[in-house]
C-alpha atoms as a PDB file:
ATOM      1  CA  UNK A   1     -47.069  -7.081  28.924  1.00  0.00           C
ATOM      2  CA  UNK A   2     -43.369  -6.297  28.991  1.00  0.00           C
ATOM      3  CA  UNK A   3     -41.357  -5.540  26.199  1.00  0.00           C
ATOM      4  CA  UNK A   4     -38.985  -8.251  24.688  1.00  0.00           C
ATOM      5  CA  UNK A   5     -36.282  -5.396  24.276  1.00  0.00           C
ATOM      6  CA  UNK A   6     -36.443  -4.304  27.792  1.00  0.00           C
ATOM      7  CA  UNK A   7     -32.596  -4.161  28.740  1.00  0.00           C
ATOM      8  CA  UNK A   8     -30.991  -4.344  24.595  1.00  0.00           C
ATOM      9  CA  UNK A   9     -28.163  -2.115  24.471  1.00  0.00           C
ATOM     10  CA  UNK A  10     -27.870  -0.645  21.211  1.00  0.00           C
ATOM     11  CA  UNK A  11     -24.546  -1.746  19.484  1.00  0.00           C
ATOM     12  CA  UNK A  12     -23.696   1.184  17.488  1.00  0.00           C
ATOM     13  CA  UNK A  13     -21.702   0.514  13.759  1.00  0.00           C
ATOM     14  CA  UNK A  14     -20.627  -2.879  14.853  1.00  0.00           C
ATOM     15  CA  UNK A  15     -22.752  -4.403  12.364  1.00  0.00           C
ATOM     16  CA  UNK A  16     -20.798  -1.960   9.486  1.00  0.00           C
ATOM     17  CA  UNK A  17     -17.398  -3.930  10.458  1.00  0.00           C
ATOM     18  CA  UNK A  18     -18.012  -7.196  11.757  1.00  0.00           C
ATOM     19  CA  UNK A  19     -16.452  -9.851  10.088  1.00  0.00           C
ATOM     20  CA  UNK A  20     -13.095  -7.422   9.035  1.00  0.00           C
ATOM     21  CA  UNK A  21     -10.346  -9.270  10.374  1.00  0.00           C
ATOM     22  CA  UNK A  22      -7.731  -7.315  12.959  1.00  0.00           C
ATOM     23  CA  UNK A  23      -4.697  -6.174  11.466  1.00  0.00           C
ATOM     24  CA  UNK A  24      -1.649  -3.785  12.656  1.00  0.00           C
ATOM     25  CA  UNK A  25      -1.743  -0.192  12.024  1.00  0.00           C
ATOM     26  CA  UNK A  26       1.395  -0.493   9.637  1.00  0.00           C
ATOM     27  CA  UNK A  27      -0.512  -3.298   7.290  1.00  0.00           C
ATOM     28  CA  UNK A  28      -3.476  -1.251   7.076  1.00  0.00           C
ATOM     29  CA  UNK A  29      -1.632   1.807   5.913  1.00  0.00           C
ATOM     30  CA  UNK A  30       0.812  -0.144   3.734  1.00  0.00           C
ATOM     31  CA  UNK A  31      -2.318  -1.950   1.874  1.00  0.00           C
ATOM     32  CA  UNK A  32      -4.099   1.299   1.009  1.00  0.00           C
ATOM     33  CA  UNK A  33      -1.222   3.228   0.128  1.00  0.00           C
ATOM     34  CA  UNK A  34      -0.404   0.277  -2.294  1.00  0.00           C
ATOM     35  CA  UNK A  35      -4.034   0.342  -3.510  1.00  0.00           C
ATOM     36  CA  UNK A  36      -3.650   4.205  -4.477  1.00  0.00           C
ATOM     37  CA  UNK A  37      -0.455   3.322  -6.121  1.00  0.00           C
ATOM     38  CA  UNK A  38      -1.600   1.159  -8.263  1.00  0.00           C
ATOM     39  CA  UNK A  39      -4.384   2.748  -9.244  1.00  0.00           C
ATOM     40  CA  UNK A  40      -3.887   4.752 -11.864  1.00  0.00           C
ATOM     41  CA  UNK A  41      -6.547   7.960 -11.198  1.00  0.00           C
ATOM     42  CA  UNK A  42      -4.887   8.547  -7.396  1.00  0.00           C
ATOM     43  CA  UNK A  43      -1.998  10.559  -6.793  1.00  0.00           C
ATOM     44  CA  UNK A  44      -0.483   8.619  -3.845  1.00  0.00           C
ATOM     45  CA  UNK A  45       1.694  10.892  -2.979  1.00  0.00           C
ATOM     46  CA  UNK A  46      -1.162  13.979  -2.275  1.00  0.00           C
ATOM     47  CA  UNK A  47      -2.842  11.808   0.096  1.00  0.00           C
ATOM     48  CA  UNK A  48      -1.377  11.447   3.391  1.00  0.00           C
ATOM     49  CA  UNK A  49      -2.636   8.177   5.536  1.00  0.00           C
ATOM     50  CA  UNK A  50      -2.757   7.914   9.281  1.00  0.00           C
ATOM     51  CA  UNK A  51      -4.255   4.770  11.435  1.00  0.00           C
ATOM     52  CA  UNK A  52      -4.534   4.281  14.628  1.00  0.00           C
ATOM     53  CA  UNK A  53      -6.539   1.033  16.200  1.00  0.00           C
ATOM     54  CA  UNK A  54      -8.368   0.162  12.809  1.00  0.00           C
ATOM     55  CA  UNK A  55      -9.162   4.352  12.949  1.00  0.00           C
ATOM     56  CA  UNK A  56      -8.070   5.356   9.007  1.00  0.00           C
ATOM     57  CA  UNK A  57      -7.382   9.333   8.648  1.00  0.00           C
ATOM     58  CA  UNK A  58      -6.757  10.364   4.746  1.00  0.00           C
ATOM     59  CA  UNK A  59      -5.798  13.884   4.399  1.00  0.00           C
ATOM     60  CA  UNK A  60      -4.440  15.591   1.817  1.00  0.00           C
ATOM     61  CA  UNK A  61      -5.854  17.128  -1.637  1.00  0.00           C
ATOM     62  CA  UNK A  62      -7.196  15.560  -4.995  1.00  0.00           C
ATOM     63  CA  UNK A  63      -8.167  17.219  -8.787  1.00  0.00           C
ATOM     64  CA  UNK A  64     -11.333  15.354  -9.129  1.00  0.00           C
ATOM     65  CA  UNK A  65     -14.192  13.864  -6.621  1.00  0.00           C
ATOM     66  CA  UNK A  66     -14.411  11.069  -7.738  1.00  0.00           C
ATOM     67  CA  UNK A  67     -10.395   9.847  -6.463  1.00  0.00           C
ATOM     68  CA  UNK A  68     -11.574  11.484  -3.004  1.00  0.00           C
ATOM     69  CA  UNK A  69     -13.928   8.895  -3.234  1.00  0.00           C
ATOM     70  CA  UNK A  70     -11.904   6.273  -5.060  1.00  0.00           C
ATOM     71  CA  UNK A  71      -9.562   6.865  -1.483  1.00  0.00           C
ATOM     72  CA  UNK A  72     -12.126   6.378   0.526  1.00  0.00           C
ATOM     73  CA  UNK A  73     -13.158   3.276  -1.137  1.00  0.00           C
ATOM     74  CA  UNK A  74      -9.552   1.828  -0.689  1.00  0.00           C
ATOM     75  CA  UNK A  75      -9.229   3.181   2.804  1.00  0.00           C
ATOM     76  CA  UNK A  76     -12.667   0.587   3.950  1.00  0.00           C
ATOM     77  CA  UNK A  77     -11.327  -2.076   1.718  1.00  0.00           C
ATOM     78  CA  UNK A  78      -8.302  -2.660   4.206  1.00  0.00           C
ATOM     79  CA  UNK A  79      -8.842  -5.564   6.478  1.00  0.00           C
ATOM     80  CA  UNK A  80      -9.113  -4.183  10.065  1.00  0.00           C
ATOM     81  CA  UNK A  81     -10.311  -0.925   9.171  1.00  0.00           C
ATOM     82  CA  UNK A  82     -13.005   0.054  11.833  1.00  0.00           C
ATOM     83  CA  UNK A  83     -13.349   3.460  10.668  1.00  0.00           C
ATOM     84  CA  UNK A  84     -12.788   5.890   7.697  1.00  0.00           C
ATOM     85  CA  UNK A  85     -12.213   9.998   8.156  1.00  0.00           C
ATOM     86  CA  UNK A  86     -11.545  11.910   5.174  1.00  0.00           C
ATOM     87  CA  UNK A  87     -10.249  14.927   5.455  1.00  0.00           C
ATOM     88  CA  UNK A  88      -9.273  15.179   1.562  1.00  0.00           C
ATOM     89  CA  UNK A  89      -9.670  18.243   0.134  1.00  0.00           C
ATOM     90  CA  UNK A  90     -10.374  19.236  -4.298  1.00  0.00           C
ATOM     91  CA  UNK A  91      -7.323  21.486  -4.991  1.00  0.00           C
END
């Protein structure tokens, strides 16, 4: 009996972003850098943002945890983001 599968191709984190619509690098960054200025626990200006083909790169340094996470949260909430890094360090 053969396997159903034989032949599948695994389709790695698609599933995590389907649906996002596409958007250009300079609407992404402009969204989540408005997101962390209104938002009253981030310090906009100690995170830096970088994206490049729905790619989001947050660097920079925080007091707390919980707005490295809060920036995290605002980098994936960007239509078109494909992928999150944070490099954001507790100072």
């Amino acid at each position: 009996m053969k396997n159903r599968f034989d032949g599948a191709r695994p389709q790695a984190d698609r599933a995590a972003v389907a649906g996002k619509p596409r958007a250009a690098a300079t609407d992404i960054k402009k969204r989540i850098e408005d997101v962390f200025k209104r938002d009253a626990e981030l310090e906009a200006q100690t995170i830096r943002v970088d994206v490049h083909d729905g790619r989001v790169t947050l660097e920079g340094h925080v007091k707390v945890w919980t707005d490295r996470q809060a920036a995290e949260r605002a980098a994936w909430s960007a239509p078109g983001v494909t992928a999150v890094e944070d490099r954001i360090t507790l100072a």
